[in-house]
N, C-alpha and C. Protein backbone atom coordinates (compact mmCIF):
# COMPACT_ATOMS: atom_id res chain seq x y z
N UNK A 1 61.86 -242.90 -100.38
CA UNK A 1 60.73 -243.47 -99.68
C UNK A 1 61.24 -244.21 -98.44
N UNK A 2 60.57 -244.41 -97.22
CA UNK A 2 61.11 -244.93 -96.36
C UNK A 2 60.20 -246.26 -95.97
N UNK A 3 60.77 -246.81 -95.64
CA UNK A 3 59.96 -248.17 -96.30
C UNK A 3 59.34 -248.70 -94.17
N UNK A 4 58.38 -249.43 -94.58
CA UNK A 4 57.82 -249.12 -93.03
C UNK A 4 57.40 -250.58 -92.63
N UNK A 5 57.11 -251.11 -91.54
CA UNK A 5 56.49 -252.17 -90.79
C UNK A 5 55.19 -252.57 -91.27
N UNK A 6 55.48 -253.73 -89.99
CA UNK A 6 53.69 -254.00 -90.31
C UNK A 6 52.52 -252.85 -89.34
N UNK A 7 53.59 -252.87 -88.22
CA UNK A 7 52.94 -251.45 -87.80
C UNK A 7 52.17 -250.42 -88.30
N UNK A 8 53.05 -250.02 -89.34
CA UNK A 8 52.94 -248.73 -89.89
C UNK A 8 53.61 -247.73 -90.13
N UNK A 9 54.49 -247.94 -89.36
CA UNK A 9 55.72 -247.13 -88.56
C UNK A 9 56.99 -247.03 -89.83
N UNK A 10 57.55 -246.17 -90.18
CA UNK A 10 58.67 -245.82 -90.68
C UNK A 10 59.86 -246.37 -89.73
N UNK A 11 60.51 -247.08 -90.96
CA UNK A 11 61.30 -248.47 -90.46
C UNK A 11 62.25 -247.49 -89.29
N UNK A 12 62.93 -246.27 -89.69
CA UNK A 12 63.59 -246.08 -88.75
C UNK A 12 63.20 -245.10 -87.83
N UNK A 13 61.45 -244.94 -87.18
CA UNK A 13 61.27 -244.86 -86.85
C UNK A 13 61.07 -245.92 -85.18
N UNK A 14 60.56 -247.06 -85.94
CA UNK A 14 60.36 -248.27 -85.40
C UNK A 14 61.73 -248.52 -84.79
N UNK A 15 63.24 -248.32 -85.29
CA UNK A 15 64.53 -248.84 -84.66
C UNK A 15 64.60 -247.82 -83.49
N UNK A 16 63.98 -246.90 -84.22
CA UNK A 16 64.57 -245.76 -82.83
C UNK A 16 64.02 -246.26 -81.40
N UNK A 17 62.47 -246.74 -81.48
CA UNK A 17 61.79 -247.15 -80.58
C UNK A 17 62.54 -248.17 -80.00
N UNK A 18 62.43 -249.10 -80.61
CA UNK A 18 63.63 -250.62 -80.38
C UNK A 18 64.67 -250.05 -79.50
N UNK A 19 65.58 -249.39 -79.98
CA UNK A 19 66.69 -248.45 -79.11
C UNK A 19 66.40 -247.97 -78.14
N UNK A 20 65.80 -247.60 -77.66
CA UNK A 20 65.36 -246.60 -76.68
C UNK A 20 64.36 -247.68 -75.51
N UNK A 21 63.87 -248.26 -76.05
CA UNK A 21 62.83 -249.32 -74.66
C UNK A 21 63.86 -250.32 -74.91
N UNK A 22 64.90 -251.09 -75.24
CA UNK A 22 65.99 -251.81 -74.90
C UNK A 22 66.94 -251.01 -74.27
N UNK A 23 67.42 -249.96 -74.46
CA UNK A 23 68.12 -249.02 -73.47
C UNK A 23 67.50 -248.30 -71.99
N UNK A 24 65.98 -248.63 -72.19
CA UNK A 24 65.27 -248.50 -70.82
C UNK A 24 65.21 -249.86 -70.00
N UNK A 25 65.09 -250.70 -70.51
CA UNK A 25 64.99 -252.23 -70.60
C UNK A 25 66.27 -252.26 -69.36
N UNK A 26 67.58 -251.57 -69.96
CA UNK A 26 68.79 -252.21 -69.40
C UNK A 26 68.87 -252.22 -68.51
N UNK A 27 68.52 -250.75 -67.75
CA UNK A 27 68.35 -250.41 -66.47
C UNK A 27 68.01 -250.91 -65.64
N UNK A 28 66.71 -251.46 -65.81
CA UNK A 28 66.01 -252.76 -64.97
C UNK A 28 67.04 -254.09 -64.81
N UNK A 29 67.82 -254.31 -65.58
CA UNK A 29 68.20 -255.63 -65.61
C UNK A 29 70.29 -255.08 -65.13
N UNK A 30 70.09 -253.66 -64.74
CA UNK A 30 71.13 -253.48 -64.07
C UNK A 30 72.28 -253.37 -64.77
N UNK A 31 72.06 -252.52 -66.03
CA UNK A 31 73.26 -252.25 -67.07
C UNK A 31 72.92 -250.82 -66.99
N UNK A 32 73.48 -250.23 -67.92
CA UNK A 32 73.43 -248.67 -68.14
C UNK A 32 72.74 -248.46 -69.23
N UNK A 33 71.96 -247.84 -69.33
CA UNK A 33 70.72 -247.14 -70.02
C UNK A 33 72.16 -247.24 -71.46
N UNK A 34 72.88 -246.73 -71.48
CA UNK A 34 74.07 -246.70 -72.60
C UNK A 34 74.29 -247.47 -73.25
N UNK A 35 74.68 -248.85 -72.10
CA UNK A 35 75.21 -250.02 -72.68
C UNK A 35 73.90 -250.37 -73.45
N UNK A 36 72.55 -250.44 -72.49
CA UNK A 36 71.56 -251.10 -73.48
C UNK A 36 71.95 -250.58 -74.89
N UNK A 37 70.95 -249.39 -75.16
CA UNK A 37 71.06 -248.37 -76.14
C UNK A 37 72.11 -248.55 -77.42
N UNK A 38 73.91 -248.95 -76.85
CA UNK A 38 74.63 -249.70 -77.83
C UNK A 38 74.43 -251.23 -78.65
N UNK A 39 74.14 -251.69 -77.83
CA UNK A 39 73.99 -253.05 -77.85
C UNK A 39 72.69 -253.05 -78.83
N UNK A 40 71.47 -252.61 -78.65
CA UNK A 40 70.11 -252.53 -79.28
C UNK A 40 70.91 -251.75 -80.51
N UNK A 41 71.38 -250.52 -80.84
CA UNK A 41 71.76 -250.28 -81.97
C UNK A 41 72.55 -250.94 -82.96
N UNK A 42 73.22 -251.78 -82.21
CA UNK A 42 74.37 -252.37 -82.97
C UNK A 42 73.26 -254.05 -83.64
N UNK A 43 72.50 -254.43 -82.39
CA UNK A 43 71.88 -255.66 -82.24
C UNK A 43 70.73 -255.22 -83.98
N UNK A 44 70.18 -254.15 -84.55
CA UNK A 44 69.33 -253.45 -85.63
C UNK A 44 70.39 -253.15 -86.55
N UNK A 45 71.41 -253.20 -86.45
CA UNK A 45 72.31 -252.53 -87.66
C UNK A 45 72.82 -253.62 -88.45
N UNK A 46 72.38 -253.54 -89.78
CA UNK A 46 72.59 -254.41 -90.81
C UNK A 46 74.02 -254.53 -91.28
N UNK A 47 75.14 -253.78 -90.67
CA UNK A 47 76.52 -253.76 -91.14
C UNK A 47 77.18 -253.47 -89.82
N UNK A 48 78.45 -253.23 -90.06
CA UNK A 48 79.67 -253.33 -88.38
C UNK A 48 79.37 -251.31 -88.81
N UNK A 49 79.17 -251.33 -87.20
CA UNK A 49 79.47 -250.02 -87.23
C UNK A 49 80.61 -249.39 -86.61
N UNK A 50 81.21 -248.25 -86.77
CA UNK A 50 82.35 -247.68 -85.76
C UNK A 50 82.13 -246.62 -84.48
N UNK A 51 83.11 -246.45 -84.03
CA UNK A 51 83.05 -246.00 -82.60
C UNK A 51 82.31 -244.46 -82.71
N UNK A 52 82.73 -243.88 -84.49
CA UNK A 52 81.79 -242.71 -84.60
C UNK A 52 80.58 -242.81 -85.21
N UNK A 53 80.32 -243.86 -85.80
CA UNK A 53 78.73 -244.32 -86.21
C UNK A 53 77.93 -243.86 -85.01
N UNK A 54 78.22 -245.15 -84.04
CA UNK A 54 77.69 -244.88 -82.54
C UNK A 54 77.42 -243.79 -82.00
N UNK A 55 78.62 -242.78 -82.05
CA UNK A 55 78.58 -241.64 -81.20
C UNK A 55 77.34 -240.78 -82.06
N UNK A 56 77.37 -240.94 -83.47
CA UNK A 56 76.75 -240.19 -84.34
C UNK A 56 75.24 -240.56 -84.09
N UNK A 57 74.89 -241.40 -84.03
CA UNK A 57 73.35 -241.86 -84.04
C UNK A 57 72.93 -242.13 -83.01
N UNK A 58 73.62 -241.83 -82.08
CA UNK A 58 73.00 -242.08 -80.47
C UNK A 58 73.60 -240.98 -79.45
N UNK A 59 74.14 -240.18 -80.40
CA UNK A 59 74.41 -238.50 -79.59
C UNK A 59 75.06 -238.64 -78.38
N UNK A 60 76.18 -239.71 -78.58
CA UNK A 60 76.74 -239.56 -76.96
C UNK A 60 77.81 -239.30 -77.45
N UNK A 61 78.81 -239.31 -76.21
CA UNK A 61 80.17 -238.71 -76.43
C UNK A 61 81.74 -240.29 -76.79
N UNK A 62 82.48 -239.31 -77.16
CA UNK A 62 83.97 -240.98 -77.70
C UNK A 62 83.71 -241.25 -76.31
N UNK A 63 83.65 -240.77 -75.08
CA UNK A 63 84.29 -241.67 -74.40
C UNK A 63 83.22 -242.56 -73.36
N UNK A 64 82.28 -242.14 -73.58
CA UNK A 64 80.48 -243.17 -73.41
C UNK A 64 80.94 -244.10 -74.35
N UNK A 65 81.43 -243.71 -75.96
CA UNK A 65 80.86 -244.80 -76.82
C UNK A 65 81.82 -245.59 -76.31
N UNK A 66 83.20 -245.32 -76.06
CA UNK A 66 84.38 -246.18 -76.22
C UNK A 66 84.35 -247.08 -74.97
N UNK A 67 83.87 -247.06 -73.72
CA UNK A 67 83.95 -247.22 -72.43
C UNK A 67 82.74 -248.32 -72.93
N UNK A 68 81.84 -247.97 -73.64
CA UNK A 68 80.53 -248.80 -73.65
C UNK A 68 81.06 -249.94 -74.53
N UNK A 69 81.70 -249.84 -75.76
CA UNK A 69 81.44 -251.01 -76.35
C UNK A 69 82.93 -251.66 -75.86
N UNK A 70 83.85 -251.21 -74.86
CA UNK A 70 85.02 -252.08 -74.00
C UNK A 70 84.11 -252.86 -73.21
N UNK A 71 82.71 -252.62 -72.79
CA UNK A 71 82.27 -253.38 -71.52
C UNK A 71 81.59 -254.52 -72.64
N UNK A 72 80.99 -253.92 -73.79
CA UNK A 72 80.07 -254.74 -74.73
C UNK A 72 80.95 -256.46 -75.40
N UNK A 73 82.48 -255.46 -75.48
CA UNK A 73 83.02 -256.95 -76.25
C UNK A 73 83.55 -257.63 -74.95
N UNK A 74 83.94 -257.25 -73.57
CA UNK A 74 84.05 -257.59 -72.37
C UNK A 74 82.86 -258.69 -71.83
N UNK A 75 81.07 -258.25 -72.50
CA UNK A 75 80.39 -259.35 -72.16
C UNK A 75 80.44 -260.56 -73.25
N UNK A 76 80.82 -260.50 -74.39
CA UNK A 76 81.24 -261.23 -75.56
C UNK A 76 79.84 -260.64 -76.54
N UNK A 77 79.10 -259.63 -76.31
CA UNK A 77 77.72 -259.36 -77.21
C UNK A 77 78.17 -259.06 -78.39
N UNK A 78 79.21 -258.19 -78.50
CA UNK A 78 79.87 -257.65 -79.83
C UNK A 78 80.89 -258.13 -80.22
N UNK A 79 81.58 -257.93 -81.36
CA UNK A 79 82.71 -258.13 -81.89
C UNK A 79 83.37 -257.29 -82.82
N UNK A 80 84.71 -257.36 -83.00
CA UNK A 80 85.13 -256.44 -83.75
C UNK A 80 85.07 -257.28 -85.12
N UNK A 81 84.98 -255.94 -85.75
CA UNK A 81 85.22 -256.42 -87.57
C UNK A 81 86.43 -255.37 -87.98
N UNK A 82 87.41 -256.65 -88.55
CA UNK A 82 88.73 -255.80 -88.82
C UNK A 82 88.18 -255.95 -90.72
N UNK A 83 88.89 -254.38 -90.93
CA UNK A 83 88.63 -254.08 -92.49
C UNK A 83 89.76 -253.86 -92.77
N UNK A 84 90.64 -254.43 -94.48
CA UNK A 84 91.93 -254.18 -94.21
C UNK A 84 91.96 -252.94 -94.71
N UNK A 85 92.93 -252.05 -95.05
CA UNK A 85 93.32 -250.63 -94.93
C UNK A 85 92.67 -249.65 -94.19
N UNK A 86 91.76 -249.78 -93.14
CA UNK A 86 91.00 -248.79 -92.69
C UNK A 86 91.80 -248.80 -91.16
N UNK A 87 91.71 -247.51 -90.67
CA UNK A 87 92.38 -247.64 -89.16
C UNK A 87 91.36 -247.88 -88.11
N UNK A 88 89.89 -247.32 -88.73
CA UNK A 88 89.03 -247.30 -87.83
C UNK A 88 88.40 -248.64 -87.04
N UNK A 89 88.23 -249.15 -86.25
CA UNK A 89 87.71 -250.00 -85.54
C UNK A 89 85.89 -250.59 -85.82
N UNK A 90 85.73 -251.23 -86.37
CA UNK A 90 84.36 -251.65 -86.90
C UNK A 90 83.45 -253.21 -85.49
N UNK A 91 82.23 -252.55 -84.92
CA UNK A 91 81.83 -253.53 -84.36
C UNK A 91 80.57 -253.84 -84.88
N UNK A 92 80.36 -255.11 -84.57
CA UNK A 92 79.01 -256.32 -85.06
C UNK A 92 77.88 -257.07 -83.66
N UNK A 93 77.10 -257.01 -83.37
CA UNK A 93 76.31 -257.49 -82.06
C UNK A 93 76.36 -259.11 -82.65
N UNK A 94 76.37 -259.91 -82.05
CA UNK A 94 75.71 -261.32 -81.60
C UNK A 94 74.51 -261.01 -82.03
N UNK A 95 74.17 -261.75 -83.44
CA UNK A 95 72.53 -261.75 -83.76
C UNK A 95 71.91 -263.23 -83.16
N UNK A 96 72.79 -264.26 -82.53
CA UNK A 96 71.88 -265.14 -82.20
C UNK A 96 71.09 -265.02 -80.79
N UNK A 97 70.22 -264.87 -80.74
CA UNK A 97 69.56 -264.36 -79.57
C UNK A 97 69.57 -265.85 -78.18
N UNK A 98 70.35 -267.29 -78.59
CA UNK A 98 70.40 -268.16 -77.62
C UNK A 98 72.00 -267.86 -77.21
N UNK A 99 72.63 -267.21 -78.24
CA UNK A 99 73.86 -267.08 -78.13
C UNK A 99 73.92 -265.92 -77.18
N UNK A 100 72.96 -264.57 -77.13
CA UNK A 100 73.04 -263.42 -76.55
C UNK A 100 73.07 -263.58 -74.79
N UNK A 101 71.76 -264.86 -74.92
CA UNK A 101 71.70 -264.88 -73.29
C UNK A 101 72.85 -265.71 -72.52
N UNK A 102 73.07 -266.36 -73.23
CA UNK A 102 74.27 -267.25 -73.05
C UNK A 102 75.52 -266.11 -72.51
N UNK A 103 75.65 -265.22 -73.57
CA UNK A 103 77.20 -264.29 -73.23
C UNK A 103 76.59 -263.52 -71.70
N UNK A 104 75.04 -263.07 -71.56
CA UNK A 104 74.29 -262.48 -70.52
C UNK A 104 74.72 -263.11 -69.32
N UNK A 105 74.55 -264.74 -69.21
CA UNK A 105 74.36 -265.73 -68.30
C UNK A 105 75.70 -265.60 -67.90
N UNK A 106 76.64 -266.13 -68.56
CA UNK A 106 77.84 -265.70 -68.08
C UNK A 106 78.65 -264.49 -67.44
N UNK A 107 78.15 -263.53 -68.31
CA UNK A 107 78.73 -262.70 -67.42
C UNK A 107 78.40 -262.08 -65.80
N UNK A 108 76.58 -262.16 -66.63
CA UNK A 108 76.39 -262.07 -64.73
C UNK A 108 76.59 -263.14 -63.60
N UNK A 109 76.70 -264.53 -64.02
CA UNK A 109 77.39 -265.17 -63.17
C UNK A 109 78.72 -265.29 -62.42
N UNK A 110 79.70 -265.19 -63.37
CA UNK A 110 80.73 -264.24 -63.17
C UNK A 110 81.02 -263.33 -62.15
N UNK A 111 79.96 -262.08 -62.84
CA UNK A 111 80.06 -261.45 -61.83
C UNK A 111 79.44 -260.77 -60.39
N UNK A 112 78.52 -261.77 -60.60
CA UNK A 112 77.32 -261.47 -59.31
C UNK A 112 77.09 -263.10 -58.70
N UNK A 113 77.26 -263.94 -59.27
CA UNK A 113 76.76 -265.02 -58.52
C UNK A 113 78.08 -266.20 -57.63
N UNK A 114 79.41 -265.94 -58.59
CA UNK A 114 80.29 -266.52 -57.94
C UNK A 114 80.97 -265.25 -56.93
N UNK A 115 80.97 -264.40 -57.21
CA UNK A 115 81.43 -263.53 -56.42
C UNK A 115 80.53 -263.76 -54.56
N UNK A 116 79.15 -263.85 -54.84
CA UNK A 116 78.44 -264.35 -53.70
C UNK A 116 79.03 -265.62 -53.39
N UNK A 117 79.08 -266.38 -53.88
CA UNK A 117 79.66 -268.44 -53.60
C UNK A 117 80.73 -267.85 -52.91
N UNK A 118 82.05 -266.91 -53.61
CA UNK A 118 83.23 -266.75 -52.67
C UNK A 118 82.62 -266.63 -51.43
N UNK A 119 81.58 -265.23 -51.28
CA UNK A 119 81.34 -264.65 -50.61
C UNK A 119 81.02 -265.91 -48.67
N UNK A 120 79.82 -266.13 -49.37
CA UNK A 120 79.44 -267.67 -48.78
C UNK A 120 80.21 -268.33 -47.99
N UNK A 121 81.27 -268.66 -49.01
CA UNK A 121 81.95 -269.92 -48.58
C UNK A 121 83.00 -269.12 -47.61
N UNK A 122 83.43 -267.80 -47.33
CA UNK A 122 84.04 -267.33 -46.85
C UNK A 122 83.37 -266.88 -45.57
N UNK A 123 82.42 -266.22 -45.12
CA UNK A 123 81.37 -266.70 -43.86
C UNK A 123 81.23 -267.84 -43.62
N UNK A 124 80.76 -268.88 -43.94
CA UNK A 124 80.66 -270.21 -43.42
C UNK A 124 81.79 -270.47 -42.81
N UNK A 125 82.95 -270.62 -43.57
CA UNK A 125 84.03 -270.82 -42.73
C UNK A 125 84.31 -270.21 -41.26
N UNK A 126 83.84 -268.98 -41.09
CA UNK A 126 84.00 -268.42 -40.03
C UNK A 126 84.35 -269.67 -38.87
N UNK A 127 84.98 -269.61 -37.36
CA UNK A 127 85.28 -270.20 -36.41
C UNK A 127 83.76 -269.47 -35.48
N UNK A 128 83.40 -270.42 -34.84
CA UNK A 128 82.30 -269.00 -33.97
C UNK A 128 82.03 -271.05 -32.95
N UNK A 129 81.00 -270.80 -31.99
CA UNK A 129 80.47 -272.03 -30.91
C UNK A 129 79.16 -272.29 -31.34
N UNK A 130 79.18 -273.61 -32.03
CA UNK A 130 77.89 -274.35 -32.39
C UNK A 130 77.31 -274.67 -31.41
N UNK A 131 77.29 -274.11 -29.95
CA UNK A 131 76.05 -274.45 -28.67
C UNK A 131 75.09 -272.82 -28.90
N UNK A 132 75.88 -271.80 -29.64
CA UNK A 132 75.13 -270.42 -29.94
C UNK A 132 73.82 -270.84 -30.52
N UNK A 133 72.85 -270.63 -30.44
CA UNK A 133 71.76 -270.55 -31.33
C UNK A 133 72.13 -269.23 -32.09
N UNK A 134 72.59 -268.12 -32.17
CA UNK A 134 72.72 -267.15 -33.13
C UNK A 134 73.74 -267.90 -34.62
N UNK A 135 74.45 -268.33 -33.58
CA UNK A 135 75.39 -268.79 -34.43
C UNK A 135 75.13 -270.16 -35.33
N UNK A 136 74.10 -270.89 -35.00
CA UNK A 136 73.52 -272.24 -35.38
C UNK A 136 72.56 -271.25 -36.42
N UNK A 137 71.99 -270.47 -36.35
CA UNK A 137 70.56 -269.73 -37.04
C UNK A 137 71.29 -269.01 -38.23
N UNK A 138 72.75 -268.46 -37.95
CA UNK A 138 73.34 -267.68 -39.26
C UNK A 138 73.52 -268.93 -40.19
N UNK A 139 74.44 -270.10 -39.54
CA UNK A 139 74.93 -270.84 -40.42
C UNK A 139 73.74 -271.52 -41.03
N UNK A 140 72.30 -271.48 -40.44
CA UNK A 140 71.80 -272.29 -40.97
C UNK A 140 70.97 -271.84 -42.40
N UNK A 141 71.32 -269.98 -42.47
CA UNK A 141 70.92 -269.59 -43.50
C UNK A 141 71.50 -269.57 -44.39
N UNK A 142 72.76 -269.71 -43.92
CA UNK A 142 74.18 -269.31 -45.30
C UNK A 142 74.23 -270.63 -45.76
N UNK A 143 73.91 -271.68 -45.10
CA UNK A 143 73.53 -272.90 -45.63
C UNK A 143 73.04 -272.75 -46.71
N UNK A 144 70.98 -272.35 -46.13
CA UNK A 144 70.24 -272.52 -47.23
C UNK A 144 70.32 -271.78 -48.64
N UNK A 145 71.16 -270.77 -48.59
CA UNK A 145 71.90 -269.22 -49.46
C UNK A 145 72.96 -270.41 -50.63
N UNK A 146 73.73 -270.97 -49.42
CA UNK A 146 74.35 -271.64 -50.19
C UNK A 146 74.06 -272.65 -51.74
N UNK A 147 73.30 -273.71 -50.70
CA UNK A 147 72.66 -274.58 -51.45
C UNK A 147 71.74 -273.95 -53.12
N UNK A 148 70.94 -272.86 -52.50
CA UNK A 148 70.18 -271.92 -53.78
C UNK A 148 71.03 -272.13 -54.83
N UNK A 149 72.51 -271.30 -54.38
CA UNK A 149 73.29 -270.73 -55.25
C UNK A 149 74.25 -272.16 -55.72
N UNK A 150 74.43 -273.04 -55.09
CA UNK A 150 74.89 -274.23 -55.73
C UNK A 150 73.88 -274.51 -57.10
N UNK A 151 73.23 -274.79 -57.10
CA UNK A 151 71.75 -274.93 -57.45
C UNK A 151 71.55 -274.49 -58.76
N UNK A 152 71.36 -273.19 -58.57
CA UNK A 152 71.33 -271.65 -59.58
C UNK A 152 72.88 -272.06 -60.39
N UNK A 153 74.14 -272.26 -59.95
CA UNK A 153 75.03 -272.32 -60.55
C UNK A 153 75.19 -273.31 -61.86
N UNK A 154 74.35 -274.52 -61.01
CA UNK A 154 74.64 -275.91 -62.00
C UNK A 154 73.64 -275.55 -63.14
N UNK A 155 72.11 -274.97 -62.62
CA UNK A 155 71.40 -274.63 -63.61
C UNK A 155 71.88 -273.51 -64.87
N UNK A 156 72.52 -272.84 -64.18
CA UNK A 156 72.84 -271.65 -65.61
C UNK A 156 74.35 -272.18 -66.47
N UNK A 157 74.98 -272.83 -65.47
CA UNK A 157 76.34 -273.95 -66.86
C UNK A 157 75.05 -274.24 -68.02
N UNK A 158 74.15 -275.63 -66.85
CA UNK A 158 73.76 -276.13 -68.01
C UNK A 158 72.94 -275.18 -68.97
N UNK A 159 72.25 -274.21 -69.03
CA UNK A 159 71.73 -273.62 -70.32
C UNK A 159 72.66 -272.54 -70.54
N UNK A 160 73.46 -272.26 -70.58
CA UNK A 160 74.88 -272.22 -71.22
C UNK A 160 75.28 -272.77 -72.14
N UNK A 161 75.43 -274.18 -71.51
CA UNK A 161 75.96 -275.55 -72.31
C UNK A 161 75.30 -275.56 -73.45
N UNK A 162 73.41 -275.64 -73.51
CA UNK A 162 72.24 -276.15 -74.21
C UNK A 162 72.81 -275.77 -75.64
N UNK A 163 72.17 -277.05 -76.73
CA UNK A 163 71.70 -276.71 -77.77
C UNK A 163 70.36 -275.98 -77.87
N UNK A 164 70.97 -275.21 -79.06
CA UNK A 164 69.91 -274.57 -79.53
C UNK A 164 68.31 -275.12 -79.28
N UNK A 165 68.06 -276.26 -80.18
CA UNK A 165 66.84 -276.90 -80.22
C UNK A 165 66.29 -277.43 -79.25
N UNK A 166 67.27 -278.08 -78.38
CA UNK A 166 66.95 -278.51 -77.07
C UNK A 166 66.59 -276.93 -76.03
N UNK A 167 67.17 -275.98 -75.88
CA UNK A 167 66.49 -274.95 -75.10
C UNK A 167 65.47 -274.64 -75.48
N UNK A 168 65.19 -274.19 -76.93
CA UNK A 168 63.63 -274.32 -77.80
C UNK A 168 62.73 -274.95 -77.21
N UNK A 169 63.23 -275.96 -77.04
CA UNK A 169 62.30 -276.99 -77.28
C UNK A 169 61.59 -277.15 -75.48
N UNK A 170 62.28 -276.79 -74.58
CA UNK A 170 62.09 -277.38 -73.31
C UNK A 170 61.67 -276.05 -72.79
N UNK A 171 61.82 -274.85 -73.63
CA UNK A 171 61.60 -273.60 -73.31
C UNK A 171 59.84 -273.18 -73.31
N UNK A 172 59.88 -273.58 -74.84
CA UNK A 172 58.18 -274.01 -75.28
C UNK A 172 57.51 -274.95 -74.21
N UNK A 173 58.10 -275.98 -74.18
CA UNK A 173 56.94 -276.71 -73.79
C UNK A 173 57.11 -276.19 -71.91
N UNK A 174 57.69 -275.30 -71.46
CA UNK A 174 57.57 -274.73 -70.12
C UNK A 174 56.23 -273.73 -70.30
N UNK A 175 55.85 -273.36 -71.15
CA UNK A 175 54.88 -272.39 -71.26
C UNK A 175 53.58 -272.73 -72.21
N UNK A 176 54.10 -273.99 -72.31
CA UNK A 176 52.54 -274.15 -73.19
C UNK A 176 51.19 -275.16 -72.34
């Protein structure tokens, strides 16, 4: 018997869905339809799965799966589970979902938002004649670019940093 939702839906019917609009999901948010797709499978799977679980239930190839879950434990979402006598490699998703955005936050800061700050701070420096108005009008945007991203930076440490209850809590009452 396959045991089903409140939906209605045959439970692994319902995961497949889950899989598949989190692997569409990714795209938007500038990952690979793949990575989602791993991450959502692994994020539904009640045990560590291996590199051929993956390949097996999501019909891609070793070297999609293997490339995908190097980037997955690279954002900290997964982890390995070592089994002793087995050679095979066993991974586990981050089920805490304050913990998930957290490994998210970081990495895209990392790698999209300090990479801009270098970026920034490396134009600004430029040498150029503050009597230019071109040159008064660039700096005065890379300024305001700047400042954002100062800004944006201190904000995503701190909910990084956050306890649990305290993000809850300040999260809710933003929307109620």
């Amino acid at each position: 018997m396959n045991p089903t939702n409140s939906s209605g839906l045959p439970l692994a019917e319902a995961k497949a869905r889950f899989i598949h609009t989190w692997g569409v999901s990714g795209a938007s948010w500038g990952v690979s339809k793949t990575l989602a797709q791993v991450h959502a499978l692994l994020l539904v799977s009640p045990a560590a799965l291996s590199t051929e679980d993956i390949m097996d239930q999501l019909k891609i190839s070793r070297g999609n799966a293997s490339m995908t879950v190097r980037e997955l434990l690279d954002w900290g979402l997964i982890y390995k589970e070592l089994r002793p006598g087995e050679r095979r490699e066993f991974f586990v998703a981050e089920k805490d979902m304050l913990q998930v955005t957290r490994c998210i936050i970081r990495a895209r800061k990392r790698r999209e938002l300090d990479q801009m700050k270098r970026s920034l701070d490396q134009l600004a420096a430029l040498p150029g004649d503050a009597a230019d108005p071109e040159y008064r009008a660039f700096h005065a945007v890379l300024a305001d670019i700047q400042q954002l991203a100062t800004v944006s930076d201190k904000m995503l440490t701190r909910l990084m940093q956050a306890e649990k209850s305290w993000f809850w809590d300040k999260f809710i009452k933003l929307f109620m």
